[in-house]
C-alpha atoms as a PDB file:
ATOM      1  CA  UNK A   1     -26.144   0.708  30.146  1.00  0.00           C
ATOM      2  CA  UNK A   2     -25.407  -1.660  33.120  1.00  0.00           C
ATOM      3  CA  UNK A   3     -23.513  -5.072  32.302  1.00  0.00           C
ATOM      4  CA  UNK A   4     -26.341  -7.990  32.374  1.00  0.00           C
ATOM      5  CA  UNK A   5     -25.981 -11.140  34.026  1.00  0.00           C
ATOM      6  CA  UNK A   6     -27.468 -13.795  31.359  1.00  0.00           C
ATOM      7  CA  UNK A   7     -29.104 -16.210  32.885  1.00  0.00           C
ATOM      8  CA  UNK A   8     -28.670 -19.696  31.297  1.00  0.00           C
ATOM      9  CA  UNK A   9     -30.519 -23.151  31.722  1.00  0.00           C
ATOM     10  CA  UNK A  10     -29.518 -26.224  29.885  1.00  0.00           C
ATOM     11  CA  UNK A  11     -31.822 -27.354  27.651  1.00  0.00           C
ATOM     12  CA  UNK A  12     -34.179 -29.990  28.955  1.00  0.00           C
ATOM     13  CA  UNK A  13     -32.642 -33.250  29.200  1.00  0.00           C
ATOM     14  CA  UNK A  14     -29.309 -31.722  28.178  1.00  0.00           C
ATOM     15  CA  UNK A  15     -26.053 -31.010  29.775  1.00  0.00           C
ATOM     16  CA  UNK A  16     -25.863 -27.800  28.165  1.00  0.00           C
ATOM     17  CA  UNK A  17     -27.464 -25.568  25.847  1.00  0.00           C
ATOM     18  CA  UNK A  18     -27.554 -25.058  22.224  1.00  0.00           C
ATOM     19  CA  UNK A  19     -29.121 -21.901  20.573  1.00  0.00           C
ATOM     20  CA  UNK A  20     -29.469 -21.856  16.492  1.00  0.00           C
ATOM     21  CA  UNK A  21     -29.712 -18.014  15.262  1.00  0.00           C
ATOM     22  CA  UNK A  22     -30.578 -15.954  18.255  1.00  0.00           C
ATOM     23  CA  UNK A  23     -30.801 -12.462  16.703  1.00  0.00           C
ATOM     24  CA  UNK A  24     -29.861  -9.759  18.681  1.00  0.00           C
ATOM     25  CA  UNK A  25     -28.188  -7.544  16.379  1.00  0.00           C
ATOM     26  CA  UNK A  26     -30.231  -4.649  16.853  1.00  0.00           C
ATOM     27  CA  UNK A  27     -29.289  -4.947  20.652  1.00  0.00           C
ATOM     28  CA  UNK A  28     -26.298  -3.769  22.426  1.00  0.00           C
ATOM     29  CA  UNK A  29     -25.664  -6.707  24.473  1.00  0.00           C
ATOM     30  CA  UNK A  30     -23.165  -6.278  27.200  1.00  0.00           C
ATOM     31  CA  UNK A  31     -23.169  -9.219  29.244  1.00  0.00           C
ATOM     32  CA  UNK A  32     -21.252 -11.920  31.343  1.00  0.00           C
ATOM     33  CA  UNK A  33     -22.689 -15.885  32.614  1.00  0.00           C
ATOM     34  CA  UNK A  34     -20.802 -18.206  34.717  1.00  0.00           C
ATOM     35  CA  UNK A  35     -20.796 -20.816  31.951  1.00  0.00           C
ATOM     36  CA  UNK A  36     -18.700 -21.665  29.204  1.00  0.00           C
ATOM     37  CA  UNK A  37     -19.802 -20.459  25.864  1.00  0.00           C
ATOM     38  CA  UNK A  38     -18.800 -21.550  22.172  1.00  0.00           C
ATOM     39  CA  UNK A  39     -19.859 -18.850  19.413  1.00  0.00           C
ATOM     40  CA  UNK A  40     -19.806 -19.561  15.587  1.00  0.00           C
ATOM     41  CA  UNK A  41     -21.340 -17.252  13.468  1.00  0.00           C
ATOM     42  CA  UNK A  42     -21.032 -16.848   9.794  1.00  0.00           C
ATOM     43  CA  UNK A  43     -21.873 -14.473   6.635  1.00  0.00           C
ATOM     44  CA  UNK A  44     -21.165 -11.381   8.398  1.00  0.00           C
ATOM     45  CA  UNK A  45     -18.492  -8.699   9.429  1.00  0.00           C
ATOM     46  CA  UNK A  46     -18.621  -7.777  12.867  1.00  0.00           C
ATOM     47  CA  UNK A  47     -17.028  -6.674  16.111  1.00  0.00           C
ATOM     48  CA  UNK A  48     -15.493  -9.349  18.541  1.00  0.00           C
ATOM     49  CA  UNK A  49     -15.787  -7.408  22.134  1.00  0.00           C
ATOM     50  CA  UNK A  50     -14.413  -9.833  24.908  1.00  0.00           C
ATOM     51  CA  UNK A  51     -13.034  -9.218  27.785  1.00  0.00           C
ATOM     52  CA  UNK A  52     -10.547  -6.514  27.405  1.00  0.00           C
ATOM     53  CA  UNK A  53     -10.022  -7.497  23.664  1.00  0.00           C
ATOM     54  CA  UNK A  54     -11.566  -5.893  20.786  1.00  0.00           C
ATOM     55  CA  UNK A  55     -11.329  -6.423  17.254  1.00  0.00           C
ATOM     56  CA  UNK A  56     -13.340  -6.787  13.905  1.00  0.00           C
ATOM     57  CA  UNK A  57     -13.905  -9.922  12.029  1.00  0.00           C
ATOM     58  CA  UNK A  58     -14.909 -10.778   8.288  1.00  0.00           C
ATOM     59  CA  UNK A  59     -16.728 -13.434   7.281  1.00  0.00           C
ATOM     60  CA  UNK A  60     -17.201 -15.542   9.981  1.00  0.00           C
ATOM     61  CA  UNK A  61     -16.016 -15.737  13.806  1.00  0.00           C
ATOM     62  CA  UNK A  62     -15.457 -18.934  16.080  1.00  0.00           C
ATOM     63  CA  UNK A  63     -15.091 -18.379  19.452  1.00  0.00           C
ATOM     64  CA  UNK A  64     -14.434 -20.476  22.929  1.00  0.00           C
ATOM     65  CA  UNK A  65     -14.602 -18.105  26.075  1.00  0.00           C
ATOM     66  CA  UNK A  66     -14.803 -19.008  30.044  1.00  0.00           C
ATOM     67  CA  UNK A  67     -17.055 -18.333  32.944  1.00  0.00           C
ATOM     68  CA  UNK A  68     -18.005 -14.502  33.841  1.00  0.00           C
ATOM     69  CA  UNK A  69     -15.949 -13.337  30.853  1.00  0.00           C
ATOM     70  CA  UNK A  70     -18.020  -9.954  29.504  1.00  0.00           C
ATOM     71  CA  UNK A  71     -19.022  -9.875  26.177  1.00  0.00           C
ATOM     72  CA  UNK A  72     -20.756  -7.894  23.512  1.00  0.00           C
ATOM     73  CA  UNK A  73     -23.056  -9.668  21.204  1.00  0.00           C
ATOM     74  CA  UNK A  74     -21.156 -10.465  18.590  1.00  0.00           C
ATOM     75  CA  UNK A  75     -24.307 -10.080  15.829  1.00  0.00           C
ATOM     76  CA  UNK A  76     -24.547  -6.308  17.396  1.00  0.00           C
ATOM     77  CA  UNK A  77     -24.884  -4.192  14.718  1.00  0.00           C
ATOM     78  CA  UNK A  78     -25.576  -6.715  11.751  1.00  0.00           C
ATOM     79  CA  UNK A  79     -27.191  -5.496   8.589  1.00  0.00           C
ATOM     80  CA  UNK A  80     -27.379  -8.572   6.196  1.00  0.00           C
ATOM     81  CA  UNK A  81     -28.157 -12.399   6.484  1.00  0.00           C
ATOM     82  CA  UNK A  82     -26.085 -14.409   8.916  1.00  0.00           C
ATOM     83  CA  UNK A  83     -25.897 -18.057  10.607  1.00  0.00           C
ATOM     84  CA  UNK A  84     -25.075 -18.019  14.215  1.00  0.00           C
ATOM     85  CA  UNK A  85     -24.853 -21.121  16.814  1.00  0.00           C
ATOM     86  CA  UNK A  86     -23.854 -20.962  20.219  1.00  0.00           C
ATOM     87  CA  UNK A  87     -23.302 -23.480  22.482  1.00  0.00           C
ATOM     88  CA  UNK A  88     -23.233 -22.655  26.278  1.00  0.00           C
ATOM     89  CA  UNK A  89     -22.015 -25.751  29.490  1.00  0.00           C
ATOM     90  CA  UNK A  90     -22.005 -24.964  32.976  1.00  0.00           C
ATOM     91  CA  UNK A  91     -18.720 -24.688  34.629  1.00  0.00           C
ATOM     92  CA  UNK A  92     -18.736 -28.043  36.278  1.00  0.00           C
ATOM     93  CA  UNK A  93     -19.192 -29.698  32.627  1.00  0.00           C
ATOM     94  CA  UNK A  94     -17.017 -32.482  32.284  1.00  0.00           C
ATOM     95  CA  UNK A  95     -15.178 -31.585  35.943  1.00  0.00           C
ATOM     96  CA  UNK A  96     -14.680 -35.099  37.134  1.00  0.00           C
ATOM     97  CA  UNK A  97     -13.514 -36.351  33.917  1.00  0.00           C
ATOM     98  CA  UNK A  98     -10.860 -33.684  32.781  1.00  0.00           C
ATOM     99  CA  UNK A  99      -9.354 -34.451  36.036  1.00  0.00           C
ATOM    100  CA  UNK A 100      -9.092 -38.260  35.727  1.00  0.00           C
ATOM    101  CA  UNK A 101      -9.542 -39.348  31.996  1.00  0.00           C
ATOM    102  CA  UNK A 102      -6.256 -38.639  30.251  1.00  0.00           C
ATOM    103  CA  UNK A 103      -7.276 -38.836  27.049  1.00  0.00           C
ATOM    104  CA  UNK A 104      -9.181 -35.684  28.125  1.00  0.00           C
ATOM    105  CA  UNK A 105      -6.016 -33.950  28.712  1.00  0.00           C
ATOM    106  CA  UNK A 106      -5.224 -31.927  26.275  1.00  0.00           C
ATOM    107  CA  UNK A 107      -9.422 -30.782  26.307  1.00  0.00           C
ATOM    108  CA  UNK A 108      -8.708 -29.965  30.260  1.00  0.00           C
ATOM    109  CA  UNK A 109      -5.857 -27.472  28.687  1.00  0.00           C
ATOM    110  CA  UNK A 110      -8.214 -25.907  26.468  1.00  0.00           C
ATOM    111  CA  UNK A 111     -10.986 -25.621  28.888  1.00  0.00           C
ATOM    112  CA  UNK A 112      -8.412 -23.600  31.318  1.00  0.00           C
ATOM    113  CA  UNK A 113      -7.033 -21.261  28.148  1.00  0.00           C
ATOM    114  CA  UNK A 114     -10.578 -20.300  27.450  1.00  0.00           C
ATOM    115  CA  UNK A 115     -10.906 -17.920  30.717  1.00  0.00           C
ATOM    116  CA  UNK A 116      -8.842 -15.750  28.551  1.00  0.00           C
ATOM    117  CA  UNK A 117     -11.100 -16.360  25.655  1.00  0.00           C
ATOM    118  CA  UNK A 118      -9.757 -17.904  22.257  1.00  0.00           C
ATOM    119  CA  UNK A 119     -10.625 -17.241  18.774  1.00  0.00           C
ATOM    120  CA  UNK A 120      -9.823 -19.834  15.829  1.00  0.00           C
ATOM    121  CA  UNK A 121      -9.640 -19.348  12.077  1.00  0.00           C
ATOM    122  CA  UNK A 122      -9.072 -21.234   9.197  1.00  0.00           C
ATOM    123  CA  UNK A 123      -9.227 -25.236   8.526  1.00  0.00           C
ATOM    124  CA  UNK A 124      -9.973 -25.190  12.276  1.00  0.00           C
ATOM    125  CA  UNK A 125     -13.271 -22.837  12.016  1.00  0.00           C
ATOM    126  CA  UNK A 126     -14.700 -24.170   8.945  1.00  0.00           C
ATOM    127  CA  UNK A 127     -14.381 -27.980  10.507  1.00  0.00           C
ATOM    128  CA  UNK A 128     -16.228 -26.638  13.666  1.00  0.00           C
ATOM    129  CA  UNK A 129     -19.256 -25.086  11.671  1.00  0.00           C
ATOM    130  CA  UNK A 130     -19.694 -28.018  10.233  1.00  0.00           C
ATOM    131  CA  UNK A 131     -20.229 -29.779  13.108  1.00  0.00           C
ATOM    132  CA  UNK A 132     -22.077 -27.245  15.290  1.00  0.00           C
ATOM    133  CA  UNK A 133     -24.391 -27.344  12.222  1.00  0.00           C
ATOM    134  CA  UNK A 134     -24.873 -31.244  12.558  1.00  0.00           C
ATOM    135  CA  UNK A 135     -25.480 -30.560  16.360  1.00  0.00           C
ATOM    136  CA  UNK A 136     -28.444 -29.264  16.505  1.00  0.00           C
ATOM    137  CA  UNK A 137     -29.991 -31.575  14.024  1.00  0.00           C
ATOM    138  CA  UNK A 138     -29.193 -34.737  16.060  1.00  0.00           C
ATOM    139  CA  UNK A 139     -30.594 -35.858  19.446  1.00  0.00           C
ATOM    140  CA  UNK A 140     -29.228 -34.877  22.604  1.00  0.00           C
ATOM    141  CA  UNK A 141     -27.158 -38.286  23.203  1.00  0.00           C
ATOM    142  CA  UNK A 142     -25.492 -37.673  19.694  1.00  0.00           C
ATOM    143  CA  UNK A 143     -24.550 -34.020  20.561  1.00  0.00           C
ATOM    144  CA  UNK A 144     -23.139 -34.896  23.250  1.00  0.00           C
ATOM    145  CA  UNK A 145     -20.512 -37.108  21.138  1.00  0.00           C
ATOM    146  CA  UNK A 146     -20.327 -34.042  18.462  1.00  0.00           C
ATOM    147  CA  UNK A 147     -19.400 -31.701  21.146  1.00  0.00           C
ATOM    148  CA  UNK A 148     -16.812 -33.452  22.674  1.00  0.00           C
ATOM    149  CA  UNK A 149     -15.199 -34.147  18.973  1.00  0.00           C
ATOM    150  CA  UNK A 150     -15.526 -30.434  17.976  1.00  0.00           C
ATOM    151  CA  UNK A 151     -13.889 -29.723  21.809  1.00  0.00           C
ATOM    152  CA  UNK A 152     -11.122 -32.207  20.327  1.00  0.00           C
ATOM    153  CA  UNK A 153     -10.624 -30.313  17.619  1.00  0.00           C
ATOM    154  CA  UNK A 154     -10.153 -27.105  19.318  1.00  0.00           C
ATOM    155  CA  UNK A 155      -7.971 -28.552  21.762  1.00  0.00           C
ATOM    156  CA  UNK A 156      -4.913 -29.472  19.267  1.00  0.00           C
ATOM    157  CA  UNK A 157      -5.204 -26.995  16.947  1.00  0.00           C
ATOM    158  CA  UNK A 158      -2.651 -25.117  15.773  1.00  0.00           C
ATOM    159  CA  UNK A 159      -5.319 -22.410  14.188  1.00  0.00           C
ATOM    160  CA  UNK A 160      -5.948 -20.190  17.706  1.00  0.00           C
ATOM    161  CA  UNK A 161      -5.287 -17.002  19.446  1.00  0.00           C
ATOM    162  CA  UNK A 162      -5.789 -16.403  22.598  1.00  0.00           C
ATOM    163  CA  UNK A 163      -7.319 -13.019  22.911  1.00  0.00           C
ATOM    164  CA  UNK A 164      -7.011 -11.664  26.366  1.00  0.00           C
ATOM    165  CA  UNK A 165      -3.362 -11.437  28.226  1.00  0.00           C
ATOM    166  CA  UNK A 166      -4.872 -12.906  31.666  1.00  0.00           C
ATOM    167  CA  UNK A 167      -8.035 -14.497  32.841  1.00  0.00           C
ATOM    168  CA  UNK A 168     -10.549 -12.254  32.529  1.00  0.00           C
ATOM    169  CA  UNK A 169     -14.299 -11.766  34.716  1.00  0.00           C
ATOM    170  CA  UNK A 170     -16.322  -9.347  35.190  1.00  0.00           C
ATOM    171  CA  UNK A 171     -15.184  -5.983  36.821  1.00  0.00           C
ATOM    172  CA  UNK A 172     -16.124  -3.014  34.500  1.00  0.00           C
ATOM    173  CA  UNK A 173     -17.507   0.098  35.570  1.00  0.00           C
ATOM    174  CA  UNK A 174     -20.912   1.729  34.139  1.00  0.00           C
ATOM    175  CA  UNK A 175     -18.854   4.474  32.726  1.00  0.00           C
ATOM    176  CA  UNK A 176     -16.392   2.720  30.352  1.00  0.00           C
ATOM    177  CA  UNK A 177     -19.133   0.652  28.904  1.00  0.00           C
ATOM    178  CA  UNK A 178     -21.346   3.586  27.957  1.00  0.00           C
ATOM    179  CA  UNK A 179     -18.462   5.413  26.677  1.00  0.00           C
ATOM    180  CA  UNK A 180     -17.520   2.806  24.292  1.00  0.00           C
ATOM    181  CA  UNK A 181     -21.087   1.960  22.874  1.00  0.00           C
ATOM    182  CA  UNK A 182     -21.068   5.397  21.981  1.00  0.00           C
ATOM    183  CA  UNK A 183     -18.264   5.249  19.969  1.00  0.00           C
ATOM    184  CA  UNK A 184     -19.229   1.881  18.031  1.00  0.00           C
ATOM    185  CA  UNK A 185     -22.460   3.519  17.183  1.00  0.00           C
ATOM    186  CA  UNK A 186     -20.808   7.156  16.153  1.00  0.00           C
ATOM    187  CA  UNK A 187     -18.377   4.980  14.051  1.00  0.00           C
ATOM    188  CA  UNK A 188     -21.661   2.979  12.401  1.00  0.00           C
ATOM    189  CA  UNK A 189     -23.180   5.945  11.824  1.00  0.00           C
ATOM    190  CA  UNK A 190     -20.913   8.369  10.464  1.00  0.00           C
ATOM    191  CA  UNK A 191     -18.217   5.917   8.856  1.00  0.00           C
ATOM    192  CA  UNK A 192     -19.138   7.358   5.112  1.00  0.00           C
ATOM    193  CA  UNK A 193     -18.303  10.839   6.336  1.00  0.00           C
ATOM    194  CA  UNK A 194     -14.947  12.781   7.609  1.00  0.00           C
ATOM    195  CA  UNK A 195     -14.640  11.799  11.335  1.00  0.00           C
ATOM    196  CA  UNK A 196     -13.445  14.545  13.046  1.00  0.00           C
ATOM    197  CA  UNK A 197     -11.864  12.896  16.192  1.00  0.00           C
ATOM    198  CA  UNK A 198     -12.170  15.755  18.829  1.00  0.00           C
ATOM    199  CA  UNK A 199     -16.132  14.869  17.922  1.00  0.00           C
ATOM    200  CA  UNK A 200     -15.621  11.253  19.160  1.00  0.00           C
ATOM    201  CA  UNK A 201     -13.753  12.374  22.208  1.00  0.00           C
ATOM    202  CA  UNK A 202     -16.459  14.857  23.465  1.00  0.00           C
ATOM    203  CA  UNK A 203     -18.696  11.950  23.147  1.00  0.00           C
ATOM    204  CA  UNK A 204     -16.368  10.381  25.928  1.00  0.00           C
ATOM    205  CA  UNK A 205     -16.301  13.635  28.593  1.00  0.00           C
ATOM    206  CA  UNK A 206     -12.545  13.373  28.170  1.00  0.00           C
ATOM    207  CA  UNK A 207      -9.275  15.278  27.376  1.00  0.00           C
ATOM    208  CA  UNK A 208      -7.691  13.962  24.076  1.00  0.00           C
ATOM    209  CA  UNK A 209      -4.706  12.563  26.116  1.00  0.00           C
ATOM    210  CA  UNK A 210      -7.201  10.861  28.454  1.00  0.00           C
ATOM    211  CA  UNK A 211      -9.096   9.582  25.364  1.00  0.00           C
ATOM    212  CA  UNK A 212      -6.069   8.091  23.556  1.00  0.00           C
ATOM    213  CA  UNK A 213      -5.378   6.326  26.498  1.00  0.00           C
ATOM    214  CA  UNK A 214      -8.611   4.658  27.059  1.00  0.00           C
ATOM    215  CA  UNK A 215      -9.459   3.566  23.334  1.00  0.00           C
ATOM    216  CA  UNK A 216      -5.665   2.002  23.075  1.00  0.00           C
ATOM    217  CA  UNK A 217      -6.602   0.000  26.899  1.00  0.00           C
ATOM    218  CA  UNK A 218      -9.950  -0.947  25.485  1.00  0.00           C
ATOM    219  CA  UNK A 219      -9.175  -1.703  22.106  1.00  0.00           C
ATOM    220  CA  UNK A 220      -5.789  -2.422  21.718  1.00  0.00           C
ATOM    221  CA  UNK A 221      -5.872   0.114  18.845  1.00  0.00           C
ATOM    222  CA  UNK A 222      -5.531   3.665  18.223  1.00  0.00           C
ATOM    223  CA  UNK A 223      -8.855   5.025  17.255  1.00  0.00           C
ATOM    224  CA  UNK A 224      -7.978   5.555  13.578  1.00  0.00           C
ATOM    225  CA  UNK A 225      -6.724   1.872  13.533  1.00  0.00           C
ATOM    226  CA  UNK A 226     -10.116   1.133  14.447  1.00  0.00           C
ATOM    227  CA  UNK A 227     -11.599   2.819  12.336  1.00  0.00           C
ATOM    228  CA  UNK A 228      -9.923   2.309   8.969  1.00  0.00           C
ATOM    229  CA  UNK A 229     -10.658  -1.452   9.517  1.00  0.00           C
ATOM    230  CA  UNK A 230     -14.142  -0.827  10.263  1.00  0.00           C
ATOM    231  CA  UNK A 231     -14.523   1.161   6.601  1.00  0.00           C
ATOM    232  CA  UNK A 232     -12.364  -1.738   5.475  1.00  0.00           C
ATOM    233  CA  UNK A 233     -15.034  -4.336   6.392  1.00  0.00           C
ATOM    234  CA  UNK A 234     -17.379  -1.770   4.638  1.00  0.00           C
ATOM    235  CA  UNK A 235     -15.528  -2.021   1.524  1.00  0.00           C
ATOM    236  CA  UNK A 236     -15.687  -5.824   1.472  1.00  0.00           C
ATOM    237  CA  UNK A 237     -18.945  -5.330   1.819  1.00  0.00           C
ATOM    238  CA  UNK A 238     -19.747  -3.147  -0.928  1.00  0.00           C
ATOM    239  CA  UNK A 239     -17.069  -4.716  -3.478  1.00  0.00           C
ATOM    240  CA  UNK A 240     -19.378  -7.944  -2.965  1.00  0.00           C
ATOM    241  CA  UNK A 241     -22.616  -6.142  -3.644  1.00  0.00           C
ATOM    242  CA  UNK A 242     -20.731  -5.757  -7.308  1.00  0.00           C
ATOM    243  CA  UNK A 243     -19.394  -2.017  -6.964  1.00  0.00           C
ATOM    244  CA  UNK A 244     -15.989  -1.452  -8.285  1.00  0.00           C
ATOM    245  CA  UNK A 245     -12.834  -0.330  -6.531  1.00  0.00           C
ATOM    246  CA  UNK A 246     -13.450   3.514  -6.413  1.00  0.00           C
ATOM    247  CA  UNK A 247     -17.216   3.078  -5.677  1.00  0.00           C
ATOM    248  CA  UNK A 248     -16.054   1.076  -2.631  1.00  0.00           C
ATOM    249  CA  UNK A 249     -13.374   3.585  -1.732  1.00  0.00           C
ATOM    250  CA  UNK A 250     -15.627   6.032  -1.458  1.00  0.00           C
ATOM    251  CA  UNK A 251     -18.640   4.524  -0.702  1.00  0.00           C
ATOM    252  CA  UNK A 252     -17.105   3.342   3.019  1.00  0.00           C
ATOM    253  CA  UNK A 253     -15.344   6.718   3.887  1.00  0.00           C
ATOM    254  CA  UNK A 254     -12.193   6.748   2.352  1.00  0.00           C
ATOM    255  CA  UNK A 255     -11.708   9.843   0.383  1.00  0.00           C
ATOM    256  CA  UNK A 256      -8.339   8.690  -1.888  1.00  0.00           C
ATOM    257  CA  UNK A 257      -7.846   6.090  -3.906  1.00  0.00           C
ATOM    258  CA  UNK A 258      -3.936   5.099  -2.954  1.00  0.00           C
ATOM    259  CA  UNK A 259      -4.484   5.424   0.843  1.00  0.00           C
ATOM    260  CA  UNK A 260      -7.879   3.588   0.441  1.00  0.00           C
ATOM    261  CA  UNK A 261      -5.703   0.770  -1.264  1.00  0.00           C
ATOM    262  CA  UNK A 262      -2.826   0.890   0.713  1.00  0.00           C
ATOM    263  CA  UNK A 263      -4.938   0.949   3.982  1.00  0.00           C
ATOM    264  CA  UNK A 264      -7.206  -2.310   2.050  1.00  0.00           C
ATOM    265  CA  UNK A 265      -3.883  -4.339   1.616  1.00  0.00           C
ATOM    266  CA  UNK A 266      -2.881  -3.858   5.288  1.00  0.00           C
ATOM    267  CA  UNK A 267      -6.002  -5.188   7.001  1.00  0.00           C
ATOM    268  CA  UNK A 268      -6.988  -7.635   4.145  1.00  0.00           C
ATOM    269  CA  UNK A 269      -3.623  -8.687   3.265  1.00  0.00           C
ATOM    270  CA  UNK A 270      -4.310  -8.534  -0.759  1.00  0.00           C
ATOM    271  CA  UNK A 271      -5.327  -5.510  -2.542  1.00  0.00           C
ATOM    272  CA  UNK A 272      -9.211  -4.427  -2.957  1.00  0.00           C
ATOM    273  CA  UNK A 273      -9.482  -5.637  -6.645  1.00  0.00           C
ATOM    274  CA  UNK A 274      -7.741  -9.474  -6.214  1.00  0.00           C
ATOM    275  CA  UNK A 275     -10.192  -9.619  -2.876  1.00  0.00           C
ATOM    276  CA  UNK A 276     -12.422  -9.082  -5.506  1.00  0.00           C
ATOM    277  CA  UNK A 277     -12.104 -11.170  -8.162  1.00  0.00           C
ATOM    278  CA  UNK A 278     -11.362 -14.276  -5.322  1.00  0.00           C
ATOM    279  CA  UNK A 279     -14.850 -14.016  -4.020  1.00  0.00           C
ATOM    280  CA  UNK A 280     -16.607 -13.132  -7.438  1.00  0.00           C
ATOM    281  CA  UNK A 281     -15.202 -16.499  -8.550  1.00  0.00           C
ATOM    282  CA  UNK A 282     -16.017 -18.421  -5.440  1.00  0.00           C
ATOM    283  CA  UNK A 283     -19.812 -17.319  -5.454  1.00  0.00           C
ATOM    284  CA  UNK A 284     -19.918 -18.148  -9.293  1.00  0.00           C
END
C-alpha cells in the first residue's frame, strides 16, 4: 500500500480547514500533506503512527504535527464510539506574522517543534478539546480567534512531548509500510491468542535478527513491548465493559494472572483493579 498524498483545501472562506468526526477507522490510512495538522480525538484507545514514532494511546490523543510528516490515521482500527476533530493550515499560515509580531513568539517556536510532531496530555489536552469543540460551532471569524488561543495554549505548555528525534517528511519505502500494516492487523487479530513471534516475522520476509531490528527502528519498542500494551489497552477496555480482573486478563491475551498484573501496572501506572474502581466511579 503506497503512501497517499492528501490533498487539502481550506474550507470556503477560511484560512484553514476544520473536519468534525471523519471516520476512517476501517481504513489503513498512510498518508502525508504539506500542511499543518492538529488532531484531537477522544473515547478511544488507539495507535499514534507519526513519523518514525509509534506508540498506543488510551482515552484520548492530542496531537500538533508539521508539513509532509507521514501519518497513519489515528481512528485506524477503532471498534467503539469516538469524537475526533482535526484542524489542518497551510504552511504559509500566519508566516508574516510569526516573523514580526512578538507576542507571536513563543507560537513561532511551537510552529517550528511541530515538524517533529508533538503530542500533549493532561490539563493541556482536556483545555484544547474544549475549545476545538467550540470551534466548529462558531463562525469562521470567531475560529479564527479560538485557534490562535488553543495555538497559545500549546505553545507554553509544560504538558508535551515531542515525538520524533529530528524533523521528519516523507521518505518511506513501499516495503516497510506494508510490512508494518501487517503486523498491526496480525496483532488486532490474534491478540486473544498465544503469538508465536517467528509467525509475525514470516509475515515480514525477514530473518529474526533482521526483524528485531526493524520493529525496534519503527517502533521504538521490542515487539513484545508492543504488544503487551496493545492487550493492555484491551484490558481497559474490557474492565470498563464491567468484567472483572481475571475475565480481563484473559479475555485480552494474557494467560497469568501476576504477569497480567504486573505487566497492567507498568503501562497503566496503577494496578488493573484501582484503574477500575477510578473509572467505575467517574462514569457513576
Amino acid at each position: 500500500m503506497k503512501i497517499k498524498l492528501e490533498k487539502v483545501k481550506p474550507d470556503e472562506g477560511s484560512s484553514f480547514r476544520i473536519l468534525k468526526n471523519p471516520r476512517l477507522n476501517e481504513i489503513f490510512y498512510w498518508h502525508y500533506h504539506p500542511e499543518y495538522e492538529l488532531i484531537f480525538i477522544a473515547g478511544a484507545d488507539g495507535t499514534r503512527h507519526i513519523g518514525n514514532h509509534i506508540s498506543l494511546f488510551n482515552g484520548s490523543d492530542l496531537v500538533f504535527m508539521g508539513p509532509n510528516i507521514p501519518h497513519l490515521n489515528f481512528d485506524y482500527g477503532i471498534r467503539t464510539e469516538y469524537e475526533k476533530i482535526v484542524i489542518q493550515l497551510q504552511e504559509d499560515f500566519l508566516e508574516a506574522a510569526l516573523d514580526h509580531i512578538p507576542e507571536l513568539s513563543d507560537i513561532r517556536t511551537l510552529f517550528l517543534k511541530a515538524r517533529k510532531a508533538i503530542a500533549f496530555d493532561g490539563e493541556t489536552k482536556r483545555m484544547v478539546g474544549e475549545k476545538l469543540k467550540e470551534m466548529v460551532q462558531q463562525n469562521h471569524f470567531r475560529q479564527w480567534i479560538l485557534l490562535l488561543e488553543i495555538f497559545q495554549l500549546l505553545a507554553t505548555s509544560t504538558e508535551s512531548k515531542v515525538l520524533n528525534i529530528s524533523p521528519v517528511e516523507h521518505n518511506y519505502n513501499l516495503k516497510e509500510q506494508q510490512r508494518i500494516k501487517r503486523i498491526y492487523r496480525y496483532v488486532e487479530e490474534h491478540y486473544q491468542e498465544k503469538i508465536d513471534v517467528n509467525e509475525v516475522v514470516s509475515l515480514c520476509s525477514l530473518s529474526m535478527a533482521a526483524f528485531c531490528r526493524y520493529f525496534k527502528r519503527m517502533t521504538a519498542m521490542t515487539f513484545t513491548e508492543y504488544l503487551n500494551q496493545y492487550r493492555v489497552n484491551q484490558a481497559k477496555k474490557s474492565l470498563l465493559r464491567g468484567n472483572n480482573v481475571t475475565e480481563a486478563c484473559f479475555e485480552s491475551g494474557f494467560t497469568n494472572l501476576s504477569y497480567f498484573n504486573k505487566t497492567f501496572n507498568k503501562y497503566a501506572k496503577e494496578n488493573p483493579l484501582h484503574f477500575k474502581k477510578r473509572y467505575s466511579h467517574a462514569l457513576n
